[in-house]
PDB file of N, CA and C in Angstrom:
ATOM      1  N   UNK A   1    -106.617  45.743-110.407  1.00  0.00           N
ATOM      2  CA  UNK A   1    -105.746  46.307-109.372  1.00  0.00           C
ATOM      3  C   UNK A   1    -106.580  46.944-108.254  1.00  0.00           C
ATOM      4  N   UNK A   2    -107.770  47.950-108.436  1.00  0.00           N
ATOM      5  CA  UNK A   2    -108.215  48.580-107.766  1.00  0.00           C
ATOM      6  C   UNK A   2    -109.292  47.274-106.609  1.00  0.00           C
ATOM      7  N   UNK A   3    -109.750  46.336-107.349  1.00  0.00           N
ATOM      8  CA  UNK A   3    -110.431  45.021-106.463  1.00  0.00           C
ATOM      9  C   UNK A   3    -109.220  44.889-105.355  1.00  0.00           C
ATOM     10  N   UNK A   4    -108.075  44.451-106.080  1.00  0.00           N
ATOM     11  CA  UNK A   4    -107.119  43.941-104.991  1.00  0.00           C
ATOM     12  C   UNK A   4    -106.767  44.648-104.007  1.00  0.00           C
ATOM     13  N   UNK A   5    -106.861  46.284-103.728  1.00  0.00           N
ATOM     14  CA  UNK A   5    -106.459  46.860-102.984  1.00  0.00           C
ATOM     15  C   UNK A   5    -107.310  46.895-102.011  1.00  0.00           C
ATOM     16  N   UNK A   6    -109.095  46.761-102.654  1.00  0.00           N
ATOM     17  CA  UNK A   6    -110.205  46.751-102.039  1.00  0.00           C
ATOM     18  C   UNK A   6    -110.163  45.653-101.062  1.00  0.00           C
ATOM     19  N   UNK A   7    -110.087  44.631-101.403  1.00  0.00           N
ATOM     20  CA  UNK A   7    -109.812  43.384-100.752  1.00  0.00           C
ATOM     21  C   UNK A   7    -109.051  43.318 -99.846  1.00  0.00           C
ATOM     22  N   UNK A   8    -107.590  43.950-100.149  1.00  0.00           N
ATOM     23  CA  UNK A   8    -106.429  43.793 -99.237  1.00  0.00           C
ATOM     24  C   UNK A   8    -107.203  44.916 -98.206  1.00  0.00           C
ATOM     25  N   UNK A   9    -107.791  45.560 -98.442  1.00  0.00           N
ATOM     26  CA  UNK A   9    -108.075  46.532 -96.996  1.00  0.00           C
ATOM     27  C   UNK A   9    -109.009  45.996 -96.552  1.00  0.00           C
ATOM     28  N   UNK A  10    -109.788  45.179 -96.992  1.00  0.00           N
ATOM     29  CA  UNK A  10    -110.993  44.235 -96.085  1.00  0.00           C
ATOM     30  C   UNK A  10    -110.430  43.378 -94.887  1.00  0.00           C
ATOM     31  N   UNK A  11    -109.557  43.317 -95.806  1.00  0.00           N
ATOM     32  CA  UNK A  11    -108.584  41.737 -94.963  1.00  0.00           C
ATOM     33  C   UNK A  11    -107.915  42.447 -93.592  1.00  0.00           C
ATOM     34  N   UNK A  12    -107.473  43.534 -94.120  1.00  0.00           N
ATOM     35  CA  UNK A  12    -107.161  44.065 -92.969  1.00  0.00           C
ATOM     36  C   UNK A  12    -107.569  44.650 -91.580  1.00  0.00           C
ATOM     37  N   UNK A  13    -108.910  45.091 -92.385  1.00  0.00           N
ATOM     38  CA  UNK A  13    -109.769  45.479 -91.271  1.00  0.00           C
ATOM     39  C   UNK A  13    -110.130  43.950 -90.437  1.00  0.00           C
ATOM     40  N   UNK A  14    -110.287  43.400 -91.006  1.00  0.00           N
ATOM     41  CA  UNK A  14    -111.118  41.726 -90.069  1.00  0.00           C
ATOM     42  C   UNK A  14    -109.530  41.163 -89.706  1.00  0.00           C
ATOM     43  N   UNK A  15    -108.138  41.344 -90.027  1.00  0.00           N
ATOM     44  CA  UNK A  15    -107.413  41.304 -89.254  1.00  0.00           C
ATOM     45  C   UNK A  15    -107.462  42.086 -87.780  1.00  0.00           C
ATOM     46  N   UNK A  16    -107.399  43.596 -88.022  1.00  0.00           N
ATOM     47  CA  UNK A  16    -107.749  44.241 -86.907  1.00  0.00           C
ATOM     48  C   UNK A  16    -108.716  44.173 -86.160  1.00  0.00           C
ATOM     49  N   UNK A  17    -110.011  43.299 -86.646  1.00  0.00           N
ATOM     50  CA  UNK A  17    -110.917  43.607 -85.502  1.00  0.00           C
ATOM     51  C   UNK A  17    -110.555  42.248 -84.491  1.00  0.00           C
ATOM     52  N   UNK A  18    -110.107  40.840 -85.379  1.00  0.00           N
ATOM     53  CA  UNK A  18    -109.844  39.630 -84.882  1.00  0.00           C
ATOM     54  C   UNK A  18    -108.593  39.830 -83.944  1.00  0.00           C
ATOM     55  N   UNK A  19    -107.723  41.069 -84.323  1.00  0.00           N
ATOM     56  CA  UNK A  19    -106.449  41.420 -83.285  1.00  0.00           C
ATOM     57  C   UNK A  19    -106.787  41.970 -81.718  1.00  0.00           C
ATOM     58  N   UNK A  20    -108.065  42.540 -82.326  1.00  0.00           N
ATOM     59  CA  UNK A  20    -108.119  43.420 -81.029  1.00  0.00           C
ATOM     60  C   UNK A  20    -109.341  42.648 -80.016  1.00  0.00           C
ATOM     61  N   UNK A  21    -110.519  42.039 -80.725  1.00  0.00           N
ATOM     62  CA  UNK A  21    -111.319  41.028 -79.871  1.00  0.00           C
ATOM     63  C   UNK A  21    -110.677  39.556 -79.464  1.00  0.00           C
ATOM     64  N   UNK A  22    -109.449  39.428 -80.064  1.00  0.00           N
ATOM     65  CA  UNK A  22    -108.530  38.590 -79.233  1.00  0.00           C
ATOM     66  C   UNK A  22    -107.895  38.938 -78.066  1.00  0.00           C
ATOM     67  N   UNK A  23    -107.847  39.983 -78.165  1.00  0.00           N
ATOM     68  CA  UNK A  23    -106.662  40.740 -77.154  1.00  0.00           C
ATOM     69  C   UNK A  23    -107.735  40.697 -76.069  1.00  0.00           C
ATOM     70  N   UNK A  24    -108.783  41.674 -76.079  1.00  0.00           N
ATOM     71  CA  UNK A  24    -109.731  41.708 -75.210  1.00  0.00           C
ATOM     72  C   UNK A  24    -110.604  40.675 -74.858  1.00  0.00           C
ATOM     73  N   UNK A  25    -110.244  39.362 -75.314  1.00  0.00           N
ATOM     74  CA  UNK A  25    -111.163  37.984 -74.946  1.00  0.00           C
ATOM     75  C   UNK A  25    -109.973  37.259 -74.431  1.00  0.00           C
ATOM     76  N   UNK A  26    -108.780  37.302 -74.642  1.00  0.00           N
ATOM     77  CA  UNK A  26    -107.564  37.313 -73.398  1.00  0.00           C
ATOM     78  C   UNK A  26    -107.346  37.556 -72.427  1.00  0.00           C
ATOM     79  N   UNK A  27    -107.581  38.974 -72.451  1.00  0.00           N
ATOM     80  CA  UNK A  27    -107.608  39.479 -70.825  1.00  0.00           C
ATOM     81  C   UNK A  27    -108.529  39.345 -70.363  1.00  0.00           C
ATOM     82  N   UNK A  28    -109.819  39.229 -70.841  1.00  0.00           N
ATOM     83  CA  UNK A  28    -111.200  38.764 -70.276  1.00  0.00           C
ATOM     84  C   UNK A  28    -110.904  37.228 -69.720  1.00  0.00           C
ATOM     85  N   UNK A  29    -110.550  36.145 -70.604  1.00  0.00           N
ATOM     86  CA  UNK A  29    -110.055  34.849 -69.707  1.00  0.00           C
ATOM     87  C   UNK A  29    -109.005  34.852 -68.881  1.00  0.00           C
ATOM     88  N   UNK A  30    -108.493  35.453 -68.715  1.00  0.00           N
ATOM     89  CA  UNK A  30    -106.976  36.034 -67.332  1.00  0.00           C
ATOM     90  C   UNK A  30    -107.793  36.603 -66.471  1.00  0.00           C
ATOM     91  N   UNK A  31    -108.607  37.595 -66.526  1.00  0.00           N
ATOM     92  CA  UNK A  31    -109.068  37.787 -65.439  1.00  0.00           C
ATOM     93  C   UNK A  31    -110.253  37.343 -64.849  1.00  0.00           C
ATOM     94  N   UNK A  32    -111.011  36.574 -65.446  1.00  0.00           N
ATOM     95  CA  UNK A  32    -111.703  35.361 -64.955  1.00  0.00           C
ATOM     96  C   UNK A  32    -110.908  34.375 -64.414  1.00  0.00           C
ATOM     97  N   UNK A  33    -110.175  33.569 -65.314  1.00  0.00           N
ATOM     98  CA  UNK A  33    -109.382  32.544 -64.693  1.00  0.00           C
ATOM     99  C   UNK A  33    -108.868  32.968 -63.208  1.00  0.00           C
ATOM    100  N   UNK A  34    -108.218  33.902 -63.339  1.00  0.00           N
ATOM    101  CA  UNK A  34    -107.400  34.755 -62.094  1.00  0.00           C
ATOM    102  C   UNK A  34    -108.626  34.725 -60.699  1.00  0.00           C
ATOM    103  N   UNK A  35    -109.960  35.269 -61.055  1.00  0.00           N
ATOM    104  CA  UNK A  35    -110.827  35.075 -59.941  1.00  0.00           C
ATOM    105  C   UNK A  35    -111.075  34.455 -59.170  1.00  0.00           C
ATOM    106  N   UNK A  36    -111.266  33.379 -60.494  1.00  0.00           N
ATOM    107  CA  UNK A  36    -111.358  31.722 -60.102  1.00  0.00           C
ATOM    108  C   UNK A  36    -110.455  31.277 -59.222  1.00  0.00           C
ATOM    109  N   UNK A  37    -108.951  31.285 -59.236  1.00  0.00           N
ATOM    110  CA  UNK A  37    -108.373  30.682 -58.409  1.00  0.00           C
ATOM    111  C   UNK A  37    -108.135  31.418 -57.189  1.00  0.00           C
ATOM    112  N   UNK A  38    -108.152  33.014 -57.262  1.00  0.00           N
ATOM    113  CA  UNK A  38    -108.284  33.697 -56.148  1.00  0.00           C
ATOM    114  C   UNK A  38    -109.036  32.982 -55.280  1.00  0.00           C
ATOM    115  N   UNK A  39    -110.644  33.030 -55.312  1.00  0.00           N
ATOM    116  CA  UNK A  39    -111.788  32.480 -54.693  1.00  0.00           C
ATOM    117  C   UNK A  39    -111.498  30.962 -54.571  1.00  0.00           C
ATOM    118  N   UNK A  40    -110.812  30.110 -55.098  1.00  0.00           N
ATOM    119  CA  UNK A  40    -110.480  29.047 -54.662  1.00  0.00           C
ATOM    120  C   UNK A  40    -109.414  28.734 -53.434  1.00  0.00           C
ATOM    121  N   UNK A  41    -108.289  29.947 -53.850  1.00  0.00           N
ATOM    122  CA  UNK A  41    -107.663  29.840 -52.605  1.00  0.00           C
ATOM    123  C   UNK A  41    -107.744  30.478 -51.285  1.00  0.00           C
ATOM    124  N   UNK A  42    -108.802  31.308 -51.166  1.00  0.00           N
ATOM    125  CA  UNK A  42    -109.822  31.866 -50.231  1.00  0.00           C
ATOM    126  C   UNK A  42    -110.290  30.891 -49.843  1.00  0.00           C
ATOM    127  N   UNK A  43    -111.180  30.459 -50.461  1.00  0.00           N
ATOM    128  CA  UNK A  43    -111.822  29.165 -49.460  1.00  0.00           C
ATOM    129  C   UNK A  43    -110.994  27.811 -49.247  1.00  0.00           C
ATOM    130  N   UNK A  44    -110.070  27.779 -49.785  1.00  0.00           N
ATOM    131  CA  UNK A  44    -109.296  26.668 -49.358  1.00  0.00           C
ATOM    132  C   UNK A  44    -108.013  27.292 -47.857  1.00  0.00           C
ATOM    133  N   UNK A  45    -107.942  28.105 -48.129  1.00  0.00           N
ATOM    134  CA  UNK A  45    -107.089  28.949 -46.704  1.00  0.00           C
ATOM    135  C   UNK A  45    -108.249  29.138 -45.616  1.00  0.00           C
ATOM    136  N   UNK A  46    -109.585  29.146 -46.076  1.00  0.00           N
ATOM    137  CA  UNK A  46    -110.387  29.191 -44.722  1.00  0.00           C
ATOM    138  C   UNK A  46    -110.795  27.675 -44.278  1.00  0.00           C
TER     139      UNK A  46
END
């Protein structure tokens, strides 16, 4: 019993870290992507 609980809180933690370096490698590609087309439509309007 006491393994399984051990475990289940491992799991959880590498849930949470995979929750939250998703989140922040999300908004990291949104706001790249977002640049990108900014600066594309900058130079395509000039």
């Amino acid at each position: 019993m006491n393994k399984k609980v051990k475990r289940f809180k491992y799991f959880m933690v590498v849930l949470a870290c995979i929750a939250i370096f998703g989140t922040m490698g999300t908004c990291l590609l949104f706001s790249i992507t977002y640049f990108i087309i900014k600066t594309a439509i900058l130079r395509g309007g000039k």
